[in-house]
PDB file of N, CA and C in Angstrom:
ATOM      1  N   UNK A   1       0.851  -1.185   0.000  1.00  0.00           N
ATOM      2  CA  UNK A   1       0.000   0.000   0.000  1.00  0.00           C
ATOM      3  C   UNK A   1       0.892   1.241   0.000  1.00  0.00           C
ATOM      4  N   UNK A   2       0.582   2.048  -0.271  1.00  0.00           N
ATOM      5  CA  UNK A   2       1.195   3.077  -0.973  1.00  0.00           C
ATOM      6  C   UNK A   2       1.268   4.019  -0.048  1.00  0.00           C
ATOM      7  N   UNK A   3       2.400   5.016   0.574  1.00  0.00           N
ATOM      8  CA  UNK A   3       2.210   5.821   1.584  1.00  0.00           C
ATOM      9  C   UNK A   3       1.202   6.678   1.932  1.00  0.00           C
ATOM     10  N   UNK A   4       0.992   7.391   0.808  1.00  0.00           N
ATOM     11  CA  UNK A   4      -0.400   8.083   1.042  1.00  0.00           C
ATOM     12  C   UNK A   4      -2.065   7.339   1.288  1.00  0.00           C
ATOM     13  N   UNK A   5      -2.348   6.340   0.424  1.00  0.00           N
ATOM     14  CA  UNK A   5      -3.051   5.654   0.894  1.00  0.00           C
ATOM     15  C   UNK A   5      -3.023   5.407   2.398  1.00  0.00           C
ATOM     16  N   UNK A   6      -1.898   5.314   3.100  1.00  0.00           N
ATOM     17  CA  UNK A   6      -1.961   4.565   4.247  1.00  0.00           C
ATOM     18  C   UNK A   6      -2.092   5.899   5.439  1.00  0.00           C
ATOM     19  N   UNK A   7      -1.709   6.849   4.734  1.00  0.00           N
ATOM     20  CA  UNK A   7      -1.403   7.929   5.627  1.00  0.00           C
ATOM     21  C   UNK A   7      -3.260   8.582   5.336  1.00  0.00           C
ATOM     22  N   UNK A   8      -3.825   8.414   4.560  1.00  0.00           N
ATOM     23  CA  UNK A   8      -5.325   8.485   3.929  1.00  0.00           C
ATOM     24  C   UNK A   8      -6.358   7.970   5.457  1.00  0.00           C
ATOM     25  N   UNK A   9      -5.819   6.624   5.115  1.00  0.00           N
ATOM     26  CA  UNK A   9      -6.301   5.902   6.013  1.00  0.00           C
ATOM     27  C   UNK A   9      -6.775   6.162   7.569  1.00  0.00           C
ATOM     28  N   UNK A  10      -5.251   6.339   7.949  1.00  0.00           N
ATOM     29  CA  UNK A  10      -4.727   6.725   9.666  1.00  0.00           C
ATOM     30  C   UNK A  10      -6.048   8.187   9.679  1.00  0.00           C
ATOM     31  N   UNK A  11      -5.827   9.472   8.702  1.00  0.00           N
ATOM     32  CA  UNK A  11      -6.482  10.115   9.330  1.00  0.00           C
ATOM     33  C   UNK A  11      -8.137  10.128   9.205  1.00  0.00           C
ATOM     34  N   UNK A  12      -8.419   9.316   8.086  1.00  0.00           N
ATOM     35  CA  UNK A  12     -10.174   8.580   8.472  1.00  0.00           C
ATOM     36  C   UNK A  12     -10.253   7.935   9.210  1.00  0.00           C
ATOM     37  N   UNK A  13      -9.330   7.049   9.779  1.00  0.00           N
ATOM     38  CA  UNK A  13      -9.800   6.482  10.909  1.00  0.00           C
ATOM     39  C   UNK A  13      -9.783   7.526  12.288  1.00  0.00           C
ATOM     40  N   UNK A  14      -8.902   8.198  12.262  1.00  0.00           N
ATOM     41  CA  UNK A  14      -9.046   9.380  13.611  1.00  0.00           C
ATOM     42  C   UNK A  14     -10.149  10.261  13.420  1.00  0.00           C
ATOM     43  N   UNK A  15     -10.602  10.383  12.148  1.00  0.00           N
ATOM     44  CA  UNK A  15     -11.954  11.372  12.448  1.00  0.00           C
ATOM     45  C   UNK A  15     -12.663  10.647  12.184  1.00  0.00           C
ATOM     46  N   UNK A  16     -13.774   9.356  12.208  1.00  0.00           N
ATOM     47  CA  UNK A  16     -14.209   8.385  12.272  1.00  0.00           C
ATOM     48  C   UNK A  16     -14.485   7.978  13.490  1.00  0.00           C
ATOM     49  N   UNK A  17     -13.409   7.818  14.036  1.00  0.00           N
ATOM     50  CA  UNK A  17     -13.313   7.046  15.535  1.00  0.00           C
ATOM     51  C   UNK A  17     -13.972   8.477  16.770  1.00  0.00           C
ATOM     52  N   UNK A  18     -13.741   9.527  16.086  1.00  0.00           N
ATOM     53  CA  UNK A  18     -14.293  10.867  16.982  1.00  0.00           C
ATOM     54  C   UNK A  18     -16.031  11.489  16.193  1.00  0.00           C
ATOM     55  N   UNK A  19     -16.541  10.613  15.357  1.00  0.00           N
ATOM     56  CA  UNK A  19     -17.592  11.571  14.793  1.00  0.00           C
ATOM     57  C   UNK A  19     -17.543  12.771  14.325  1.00  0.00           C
ATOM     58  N   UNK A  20     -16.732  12.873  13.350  1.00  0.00           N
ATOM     59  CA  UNK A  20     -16.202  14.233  13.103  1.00  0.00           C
ATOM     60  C   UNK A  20     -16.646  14.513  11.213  1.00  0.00           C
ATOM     61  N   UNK A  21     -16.761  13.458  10.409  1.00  0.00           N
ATOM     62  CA  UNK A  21     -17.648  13.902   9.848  1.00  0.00           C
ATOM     63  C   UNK A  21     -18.712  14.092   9.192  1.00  0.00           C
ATOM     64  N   UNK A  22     -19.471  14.476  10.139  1.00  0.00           N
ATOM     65  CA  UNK A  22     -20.318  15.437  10.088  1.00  0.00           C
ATOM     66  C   UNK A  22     -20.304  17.058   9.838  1.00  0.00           C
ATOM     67  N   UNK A  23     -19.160  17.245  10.165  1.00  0.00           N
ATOM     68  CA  UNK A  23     -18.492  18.480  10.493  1.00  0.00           C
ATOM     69  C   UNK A  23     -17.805  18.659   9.064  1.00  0.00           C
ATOM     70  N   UNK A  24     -17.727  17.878   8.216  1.00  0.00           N
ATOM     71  CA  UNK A  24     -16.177  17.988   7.224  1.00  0.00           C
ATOM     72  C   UNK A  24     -17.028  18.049   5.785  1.00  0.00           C
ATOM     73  N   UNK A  25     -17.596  18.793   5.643  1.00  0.00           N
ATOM     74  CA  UNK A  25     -18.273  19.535   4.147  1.00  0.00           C
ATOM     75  C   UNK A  25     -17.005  20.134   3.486  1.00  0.00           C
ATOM     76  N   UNK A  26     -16.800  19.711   2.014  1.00  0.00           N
ATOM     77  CA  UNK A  26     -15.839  20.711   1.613  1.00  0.00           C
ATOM     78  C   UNK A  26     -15.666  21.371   1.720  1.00  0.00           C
ATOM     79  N   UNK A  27     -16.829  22.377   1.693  1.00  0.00           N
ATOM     80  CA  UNK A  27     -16.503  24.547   2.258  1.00  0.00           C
ATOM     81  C   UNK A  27     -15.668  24.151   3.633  1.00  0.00           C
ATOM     82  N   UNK A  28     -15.968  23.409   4.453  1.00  0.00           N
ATOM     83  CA  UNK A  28     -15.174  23.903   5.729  1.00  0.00           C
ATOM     84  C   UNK A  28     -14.325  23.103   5.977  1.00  0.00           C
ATOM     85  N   UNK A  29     -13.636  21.830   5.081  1.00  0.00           N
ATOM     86  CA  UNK A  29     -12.555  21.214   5.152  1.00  0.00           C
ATOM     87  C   UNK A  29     -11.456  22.295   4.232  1.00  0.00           C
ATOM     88  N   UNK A  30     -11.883  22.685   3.584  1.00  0.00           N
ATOM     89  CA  UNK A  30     -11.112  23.750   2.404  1.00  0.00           C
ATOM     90  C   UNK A  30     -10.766  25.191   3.391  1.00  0.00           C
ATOM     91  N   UNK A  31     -11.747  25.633   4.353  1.00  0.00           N
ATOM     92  CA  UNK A  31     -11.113  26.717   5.062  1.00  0.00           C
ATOM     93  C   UNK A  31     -10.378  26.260   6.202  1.00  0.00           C
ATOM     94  N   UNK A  32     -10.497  25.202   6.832  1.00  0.00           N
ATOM     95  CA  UNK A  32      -9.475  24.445   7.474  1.00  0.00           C
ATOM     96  C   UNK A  32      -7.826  24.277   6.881  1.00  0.00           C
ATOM     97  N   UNK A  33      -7.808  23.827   5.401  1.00  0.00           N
ATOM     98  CA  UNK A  33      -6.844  23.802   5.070  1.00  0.00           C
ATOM     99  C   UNK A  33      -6.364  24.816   4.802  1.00  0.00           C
ATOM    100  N   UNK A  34      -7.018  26.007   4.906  1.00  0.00           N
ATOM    101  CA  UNK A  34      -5.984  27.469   4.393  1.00  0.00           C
ATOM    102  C   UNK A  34      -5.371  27.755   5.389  1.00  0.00           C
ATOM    103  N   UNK A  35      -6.663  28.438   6.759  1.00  0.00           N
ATOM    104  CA  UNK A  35      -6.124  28.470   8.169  1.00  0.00           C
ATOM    105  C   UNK A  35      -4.688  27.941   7.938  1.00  0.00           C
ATOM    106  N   UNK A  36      -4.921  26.293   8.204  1.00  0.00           N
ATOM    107  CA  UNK A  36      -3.553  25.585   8.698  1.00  0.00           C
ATOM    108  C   UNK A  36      -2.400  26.315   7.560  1.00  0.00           C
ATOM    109  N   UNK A  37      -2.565  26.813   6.074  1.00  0.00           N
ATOM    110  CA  UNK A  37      -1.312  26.937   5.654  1.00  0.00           C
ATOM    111  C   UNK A  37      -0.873  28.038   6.017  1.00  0.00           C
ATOM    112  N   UNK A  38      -1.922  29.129   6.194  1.00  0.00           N
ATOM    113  CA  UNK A  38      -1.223  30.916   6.567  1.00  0.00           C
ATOM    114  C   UNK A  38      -0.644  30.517   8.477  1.00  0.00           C
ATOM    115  N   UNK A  39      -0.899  29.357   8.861  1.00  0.00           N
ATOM    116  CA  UNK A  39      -0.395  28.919  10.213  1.00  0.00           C
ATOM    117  C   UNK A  39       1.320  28.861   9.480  1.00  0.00           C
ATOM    118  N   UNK A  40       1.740  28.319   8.429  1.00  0.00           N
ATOM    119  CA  UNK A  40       2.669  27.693   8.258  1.00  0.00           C
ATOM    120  C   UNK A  40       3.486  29.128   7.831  1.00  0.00           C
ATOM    121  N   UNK A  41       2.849  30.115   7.197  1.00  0.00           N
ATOM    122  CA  UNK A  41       3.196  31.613   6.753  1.00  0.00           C
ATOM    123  C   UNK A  41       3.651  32.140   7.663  1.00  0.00           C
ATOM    124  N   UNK A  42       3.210  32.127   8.582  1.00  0.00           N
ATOM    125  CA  UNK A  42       3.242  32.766   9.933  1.00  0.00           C
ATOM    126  C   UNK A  42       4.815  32.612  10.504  1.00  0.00           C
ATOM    127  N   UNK A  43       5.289  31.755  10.156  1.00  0.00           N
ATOM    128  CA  UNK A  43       6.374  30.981  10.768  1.00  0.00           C
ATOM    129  C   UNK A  43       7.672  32.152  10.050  1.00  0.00           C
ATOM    130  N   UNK A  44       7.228  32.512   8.446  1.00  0.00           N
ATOM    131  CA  UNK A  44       7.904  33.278   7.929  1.00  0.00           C
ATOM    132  C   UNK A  44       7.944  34.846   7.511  1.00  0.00           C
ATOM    133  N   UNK A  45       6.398  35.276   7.964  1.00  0.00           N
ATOM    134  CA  UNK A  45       5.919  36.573   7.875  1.00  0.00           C
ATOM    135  C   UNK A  45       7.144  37.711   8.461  1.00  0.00           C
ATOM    136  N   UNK A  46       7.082  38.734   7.506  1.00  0.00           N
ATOM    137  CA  UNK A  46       8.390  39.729   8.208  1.00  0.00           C
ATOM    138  C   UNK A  46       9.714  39.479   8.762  1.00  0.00           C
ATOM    139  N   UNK A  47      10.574  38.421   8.423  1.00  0.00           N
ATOM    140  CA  UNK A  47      11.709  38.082   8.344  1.00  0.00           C
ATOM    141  C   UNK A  47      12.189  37.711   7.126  1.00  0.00           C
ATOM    142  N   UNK A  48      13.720  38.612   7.497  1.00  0.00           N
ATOM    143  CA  UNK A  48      14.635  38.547   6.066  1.00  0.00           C
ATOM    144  C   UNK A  48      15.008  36.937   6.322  1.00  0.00           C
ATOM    145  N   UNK A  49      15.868  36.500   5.050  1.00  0.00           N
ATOM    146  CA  UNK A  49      17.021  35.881   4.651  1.00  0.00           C
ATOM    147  C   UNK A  49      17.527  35.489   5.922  1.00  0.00           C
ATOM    148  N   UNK A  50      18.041  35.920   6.712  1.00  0.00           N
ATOM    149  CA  UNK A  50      19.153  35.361   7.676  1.00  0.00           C
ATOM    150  C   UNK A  50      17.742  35.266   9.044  1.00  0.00           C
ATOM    151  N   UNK A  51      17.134  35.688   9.560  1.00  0.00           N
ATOM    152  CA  UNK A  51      15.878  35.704  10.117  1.00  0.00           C
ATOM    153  C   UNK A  51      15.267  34.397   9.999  1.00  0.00           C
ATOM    154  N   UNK A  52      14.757  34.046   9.023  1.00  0.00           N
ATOM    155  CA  UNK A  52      13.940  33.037   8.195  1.00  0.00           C
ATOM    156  C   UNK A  52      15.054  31.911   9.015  1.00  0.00           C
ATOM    157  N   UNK A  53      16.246  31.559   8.282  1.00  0.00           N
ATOM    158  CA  UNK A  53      17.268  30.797   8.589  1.00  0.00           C
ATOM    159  C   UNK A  53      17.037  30.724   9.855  1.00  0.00           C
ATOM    160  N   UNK A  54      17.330  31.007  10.521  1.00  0.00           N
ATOM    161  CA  UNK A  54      17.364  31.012  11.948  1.00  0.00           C
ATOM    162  C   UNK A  54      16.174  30.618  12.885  1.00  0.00           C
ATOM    163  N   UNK A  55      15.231  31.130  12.514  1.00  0.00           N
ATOM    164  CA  UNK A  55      13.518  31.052  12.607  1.00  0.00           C
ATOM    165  C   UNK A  55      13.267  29.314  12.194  1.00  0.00           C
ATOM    166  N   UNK A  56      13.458  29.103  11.699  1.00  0.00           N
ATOM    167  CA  UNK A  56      13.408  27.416  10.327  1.00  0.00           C
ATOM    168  C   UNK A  56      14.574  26.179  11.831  1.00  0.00           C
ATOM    169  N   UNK A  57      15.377  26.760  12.371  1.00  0.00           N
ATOM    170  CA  UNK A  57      16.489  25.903  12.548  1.00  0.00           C
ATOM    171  C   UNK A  57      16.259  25.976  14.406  1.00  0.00           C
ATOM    172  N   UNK A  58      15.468  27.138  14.962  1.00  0.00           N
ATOM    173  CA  UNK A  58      15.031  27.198  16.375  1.00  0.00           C
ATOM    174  C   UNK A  58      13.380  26.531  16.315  1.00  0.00           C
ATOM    175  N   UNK A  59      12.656  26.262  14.913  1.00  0.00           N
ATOM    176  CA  UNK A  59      11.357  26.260  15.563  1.00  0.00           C
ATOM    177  C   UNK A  59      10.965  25.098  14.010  1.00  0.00           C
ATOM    178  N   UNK A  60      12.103  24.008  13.684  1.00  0.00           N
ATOM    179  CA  UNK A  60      11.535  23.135  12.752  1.00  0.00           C
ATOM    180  C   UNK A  60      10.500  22.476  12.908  1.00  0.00           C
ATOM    181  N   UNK A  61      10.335  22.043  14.530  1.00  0.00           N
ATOM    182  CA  UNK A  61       9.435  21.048  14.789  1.00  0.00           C
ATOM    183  C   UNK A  61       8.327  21.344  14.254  1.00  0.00           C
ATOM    184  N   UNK A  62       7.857  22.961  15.126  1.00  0.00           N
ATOM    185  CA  UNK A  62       6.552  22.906  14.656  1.00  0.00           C
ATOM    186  C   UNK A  62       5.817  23.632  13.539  1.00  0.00           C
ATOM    187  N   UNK A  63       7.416  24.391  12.532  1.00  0.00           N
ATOM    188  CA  UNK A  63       6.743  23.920  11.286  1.00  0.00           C
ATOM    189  C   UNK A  63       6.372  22.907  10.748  1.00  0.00           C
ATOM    190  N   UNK A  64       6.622  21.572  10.958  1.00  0.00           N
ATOM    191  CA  UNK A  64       7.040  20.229  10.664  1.00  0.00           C
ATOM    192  C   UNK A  64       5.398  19.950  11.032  1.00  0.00           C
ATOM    193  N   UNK A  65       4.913  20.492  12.085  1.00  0.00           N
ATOM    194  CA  UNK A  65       3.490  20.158  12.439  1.00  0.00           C
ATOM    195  C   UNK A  65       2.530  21.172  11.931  1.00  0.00           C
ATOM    196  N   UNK A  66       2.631  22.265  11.827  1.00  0.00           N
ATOM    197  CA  UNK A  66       1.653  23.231  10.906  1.00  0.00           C
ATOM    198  C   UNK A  66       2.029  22.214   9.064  1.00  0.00           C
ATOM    199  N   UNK A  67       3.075  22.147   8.634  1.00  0.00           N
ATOM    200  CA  UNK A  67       2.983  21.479   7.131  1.00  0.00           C
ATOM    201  C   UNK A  67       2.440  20.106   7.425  1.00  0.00           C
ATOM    202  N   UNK A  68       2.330  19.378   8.473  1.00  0.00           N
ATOM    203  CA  UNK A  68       1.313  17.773   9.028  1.00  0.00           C
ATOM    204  C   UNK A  68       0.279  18.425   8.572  1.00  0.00           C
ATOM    205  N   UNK A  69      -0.126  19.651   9.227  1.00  0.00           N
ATOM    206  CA  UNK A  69      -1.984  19.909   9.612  1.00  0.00           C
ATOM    207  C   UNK A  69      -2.264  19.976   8.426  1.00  0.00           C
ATOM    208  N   UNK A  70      -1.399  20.652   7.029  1.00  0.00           N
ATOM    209  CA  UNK A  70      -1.991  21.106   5.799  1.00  0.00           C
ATOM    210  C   UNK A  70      -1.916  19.843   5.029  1.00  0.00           C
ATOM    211  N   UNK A  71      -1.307  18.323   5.370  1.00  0.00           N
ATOM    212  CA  UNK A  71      -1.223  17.727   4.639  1.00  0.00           C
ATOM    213  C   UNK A  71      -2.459  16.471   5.292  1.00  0.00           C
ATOM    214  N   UNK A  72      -2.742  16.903   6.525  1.00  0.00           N
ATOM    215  CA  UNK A  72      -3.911  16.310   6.950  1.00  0.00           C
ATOM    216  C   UNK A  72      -5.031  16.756   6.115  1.00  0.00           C
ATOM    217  N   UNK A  73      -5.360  17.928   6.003  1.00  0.00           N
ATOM    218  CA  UNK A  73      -6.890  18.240   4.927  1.00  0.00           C
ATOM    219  C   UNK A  73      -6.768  17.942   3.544  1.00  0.00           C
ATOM    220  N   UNK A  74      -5.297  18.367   2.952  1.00  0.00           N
ATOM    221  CA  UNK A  74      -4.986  17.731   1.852  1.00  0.00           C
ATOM    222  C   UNK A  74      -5.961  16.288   1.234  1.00  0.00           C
ATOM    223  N   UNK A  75      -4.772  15.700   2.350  1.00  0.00           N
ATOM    224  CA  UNK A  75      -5.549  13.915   2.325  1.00  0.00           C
ATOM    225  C   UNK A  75      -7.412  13.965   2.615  1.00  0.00           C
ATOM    226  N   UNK A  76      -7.232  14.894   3.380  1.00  0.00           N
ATOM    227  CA  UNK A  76      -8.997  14.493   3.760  1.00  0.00           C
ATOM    228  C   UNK A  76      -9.802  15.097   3.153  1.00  0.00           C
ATOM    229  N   UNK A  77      -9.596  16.120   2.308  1.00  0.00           N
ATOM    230  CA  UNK A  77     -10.565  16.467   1.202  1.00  0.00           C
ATOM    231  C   UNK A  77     -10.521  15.821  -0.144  1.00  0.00           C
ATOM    232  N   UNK A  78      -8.762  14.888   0.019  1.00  0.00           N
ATOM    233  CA  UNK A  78      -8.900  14.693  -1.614  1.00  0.00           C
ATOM    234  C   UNK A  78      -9.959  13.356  -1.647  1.00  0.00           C
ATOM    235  N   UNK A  79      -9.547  12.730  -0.366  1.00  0.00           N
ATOM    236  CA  UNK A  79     -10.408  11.447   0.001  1.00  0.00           C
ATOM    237  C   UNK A  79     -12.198  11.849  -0.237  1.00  0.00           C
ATOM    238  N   UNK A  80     -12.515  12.851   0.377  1.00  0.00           N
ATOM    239  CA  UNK A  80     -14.053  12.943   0.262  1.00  0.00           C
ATOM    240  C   UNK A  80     -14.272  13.075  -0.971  1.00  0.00           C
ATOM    241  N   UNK A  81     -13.387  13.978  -1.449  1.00  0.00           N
ATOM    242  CA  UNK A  81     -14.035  14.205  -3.003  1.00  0.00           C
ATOM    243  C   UNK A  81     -13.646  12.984  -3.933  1.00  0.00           C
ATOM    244  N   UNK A  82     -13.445  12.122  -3.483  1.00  0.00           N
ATOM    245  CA  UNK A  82     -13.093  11.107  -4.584  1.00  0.00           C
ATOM    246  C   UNK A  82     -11.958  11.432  -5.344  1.00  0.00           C
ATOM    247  N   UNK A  83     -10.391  12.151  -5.218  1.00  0.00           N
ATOM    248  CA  UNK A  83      -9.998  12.529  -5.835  1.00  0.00           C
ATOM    249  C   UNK A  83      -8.634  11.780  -5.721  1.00  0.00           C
ATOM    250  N   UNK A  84      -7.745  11.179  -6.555  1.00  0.00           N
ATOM    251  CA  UNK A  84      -6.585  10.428  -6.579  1.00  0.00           C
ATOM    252  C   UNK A  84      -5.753  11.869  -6.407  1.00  0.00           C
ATOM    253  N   UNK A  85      -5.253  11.714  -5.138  1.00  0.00           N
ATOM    254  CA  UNK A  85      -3.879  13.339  -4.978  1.00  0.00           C
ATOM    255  C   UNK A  85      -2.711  12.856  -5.788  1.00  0.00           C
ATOM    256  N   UNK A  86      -2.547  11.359  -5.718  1.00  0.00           N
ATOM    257  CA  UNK A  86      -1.025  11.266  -6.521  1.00  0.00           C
ATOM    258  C   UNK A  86      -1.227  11.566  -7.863  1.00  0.00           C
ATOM    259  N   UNK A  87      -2.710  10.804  -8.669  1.00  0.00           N
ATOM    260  CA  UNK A  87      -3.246  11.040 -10.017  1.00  0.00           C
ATOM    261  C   UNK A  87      -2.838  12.572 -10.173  1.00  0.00           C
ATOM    262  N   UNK A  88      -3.746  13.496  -9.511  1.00  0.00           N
ATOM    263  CA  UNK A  88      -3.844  14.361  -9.788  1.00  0.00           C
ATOM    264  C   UNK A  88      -2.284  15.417  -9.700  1.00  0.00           C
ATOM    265  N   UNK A  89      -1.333  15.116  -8.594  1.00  0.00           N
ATOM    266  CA  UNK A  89      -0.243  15.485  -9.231  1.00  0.00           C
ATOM    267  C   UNK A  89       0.240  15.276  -9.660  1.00  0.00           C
ATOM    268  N   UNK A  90       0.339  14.253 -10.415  1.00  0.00           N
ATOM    269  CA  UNK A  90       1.322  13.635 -11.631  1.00  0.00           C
ATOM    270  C   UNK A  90       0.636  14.498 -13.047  1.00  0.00           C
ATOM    271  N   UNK A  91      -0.663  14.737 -13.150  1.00  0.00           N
ATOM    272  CA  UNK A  91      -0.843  15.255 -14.120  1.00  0.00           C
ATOM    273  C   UNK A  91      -1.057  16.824 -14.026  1.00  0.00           C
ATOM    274  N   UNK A  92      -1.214  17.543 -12.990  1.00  0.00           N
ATOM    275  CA  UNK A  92      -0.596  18.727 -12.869  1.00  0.00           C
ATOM    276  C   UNK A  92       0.565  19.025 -13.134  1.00  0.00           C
ATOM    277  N   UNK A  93       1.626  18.099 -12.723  1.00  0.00           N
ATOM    278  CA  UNK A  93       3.136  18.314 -13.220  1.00  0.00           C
ATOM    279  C   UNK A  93       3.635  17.835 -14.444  1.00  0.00           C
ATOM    280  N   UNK A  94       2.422  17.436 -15.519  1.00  0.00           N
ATOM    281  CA  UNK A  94       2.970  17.318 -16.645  1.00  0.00           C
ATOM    282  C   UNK A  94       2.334  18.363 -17.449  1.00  0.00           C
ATOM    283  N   UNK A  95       1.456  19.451 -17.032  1.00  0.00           N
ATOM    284  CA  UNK A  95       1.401  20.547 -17.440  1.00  0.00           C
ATOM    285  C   UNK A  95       1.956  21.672 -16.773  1.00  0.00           C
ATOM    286  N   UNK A  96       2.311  21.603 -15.813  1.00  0.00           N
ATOM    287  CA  UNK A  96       3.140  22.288 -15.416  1.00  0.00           C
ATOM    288  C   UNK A  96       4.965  22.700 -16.143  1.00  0.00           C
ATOM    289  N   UNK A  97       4.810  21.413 -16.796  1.00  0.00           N
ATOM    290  CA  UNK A  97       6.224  20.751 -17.270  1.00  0.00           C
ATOM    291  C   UNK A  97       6.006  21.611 -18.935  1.00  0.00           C
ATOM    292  N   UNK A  98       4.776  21.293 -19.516  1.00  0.00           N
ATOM    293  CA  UNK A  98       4.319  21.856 -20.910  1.00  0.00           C
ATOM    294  C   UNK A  98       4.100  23.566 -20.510  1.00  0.00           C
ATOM    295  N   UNK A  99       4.316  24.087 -19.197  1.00  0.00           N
ATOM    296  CA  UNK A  99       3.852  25.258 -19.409  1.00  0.00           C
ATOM    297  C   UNK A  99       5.304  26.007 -19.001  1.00  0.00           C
ATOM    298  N   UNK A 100       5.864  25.629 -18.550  1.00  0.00           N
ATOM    299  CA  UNK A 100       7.224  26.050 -18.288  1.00  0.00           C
ATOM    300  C   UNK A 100       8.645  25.163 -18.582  1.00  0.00           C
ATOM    301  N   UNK A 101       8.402  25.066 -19.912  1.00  0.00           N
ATOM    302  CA  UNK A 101       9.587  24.081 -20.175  1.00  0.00           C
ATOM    303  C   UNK A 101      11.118  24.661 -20.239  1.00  0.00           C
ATOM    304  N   UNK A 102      11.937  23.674 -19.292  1.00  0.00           N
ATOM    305  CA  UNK A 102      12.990  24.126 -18.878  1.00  0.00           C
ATOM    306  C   UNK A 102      13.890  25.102 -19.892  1.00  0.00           C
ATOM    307  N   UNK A 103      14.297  25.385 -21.051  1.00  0.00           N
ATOM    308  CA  UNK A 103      15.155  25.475 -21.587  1.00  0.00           C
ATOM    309  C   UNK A 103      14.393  27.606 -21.779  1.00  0.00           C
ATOM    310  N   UNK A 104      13.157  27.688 -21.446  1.00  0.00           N
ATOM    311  CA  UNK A 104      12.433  29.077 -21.354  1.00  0.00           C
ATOM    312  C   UNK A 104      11.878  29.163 -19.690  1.00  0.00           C
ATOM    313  N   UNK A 105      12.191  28.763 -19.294  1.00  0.00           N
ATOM    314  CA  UNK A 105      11.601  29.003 -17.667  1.00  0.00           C
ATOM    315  C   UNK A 105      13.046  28.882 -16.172  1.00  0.00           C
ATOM    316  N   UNK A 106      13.919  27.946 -16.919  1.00  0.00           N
ATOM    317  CA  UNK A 106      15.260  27.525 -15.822  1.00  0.00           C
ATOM    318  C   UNK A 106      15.363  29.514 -15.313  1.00  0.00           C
ATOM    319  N   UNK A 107      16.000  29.325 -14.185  1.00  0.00           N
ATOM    320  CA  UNK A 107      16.636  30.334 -13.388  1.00  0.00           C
ATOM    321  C   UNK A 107      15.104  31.298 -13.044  1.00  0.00           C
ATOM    322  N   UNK A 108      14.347  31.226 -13.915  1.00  0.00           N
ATOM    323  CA  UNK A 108      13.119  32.872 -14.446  1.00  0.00           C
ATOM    324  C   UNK A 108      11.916  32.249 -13.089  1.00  0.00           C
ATOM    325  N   UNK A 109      11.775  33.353 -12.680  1.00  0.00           N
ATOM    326  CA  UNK A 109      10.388  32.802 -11.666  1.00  0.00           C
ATOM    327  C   UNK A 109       9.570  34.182 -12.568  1.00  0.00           C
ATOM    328  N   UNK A 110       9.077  33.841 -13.873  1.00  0.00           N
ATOM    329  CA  UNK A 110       8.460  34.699 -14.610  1.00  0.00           C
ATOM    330  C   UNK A 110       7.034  33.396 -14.886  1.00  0.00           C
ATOM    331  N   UNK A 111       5.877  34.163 -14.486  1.00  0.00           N
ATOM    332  CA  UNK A 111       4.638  33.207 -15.224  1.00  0.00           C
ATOM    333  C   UNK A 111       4.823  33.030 -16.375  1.00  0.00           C
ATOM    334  N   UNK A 112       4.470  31.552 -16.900  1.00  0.00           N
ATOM    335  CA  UNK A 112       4.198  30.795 -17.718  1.00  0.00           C
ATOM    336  C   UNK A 112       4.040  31.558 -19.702  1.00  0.00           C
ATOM    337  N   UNK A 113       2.714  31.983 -19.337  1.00  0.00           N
ATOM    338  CA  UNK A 113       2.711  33.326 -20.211  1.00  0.00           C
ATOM    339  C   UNK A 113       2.943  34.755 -20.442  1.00  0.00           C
ATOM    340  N   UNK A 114       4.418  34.865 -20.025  1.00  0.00           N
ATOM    341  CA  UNK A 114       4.915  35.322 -20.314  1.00  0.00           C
ATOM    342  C   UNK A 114       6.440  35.201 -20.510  1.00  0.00           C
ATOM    343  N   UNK A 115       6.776  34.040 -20.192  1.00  0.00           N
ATOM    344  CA  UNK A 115       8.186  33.060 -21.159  1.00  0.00           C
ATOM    345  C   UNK A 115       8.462  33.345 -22.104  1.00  0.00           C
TER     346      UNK A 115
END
């Protein structure tokens, strides 16, 4: 079984085992998952370069657990919606790949259309 599958699993069974959803409608599994990522922003808001560094190397853990929480709704919305997350990034990153192909995009953090 495949990591994500299994990691799928673990957290239906923890909200399962608590009656929880009931509670987990896409609208509010989807604002759950933002919350948790501007949690993860937070970590980097208003610090430079050497700040950040430092910030990242005193407090990995619990970025390590704000990027868990975002990869908890991840899994649990892609699961409700019926949605394969690996499917679906494998084929995001092959347009991603057609929209910024290396040899017009390497070094450039310039959008796509405009390469």
């Amino acid at each position: 079984m495949s990591t994500i599958n299994s990691l799928t699993k673990r957290i239906i069974a923890f909200r399962n085992a608590r009656d929880w959803k009931q509670f987990h409608n896409p609208k509010d599994v989807a604002l759950s998952l933002v919350l948790e990522a501007t949690e993860v922003m937070e970590h980097f808001q208003w610090k430079n370069k050497e700040e950040m560094e430092e910030h990242v190397n005193k407090n990995r853990n619990e970025i390590a657990e704000e990027l868990a929480d975002v990869l908890y709704w991840v899994l649990l919305i892609s699961h409700d919606l019926d949605i394969d997350i690996v499917k679906a990034l494998d084929s995001k990153s092959k347009k991603n790949a057609k929209k910024y192909p290396v040899e017009k995009a390497k070094g450039k953090h310039t959008k796509y259309y405009k390469l």
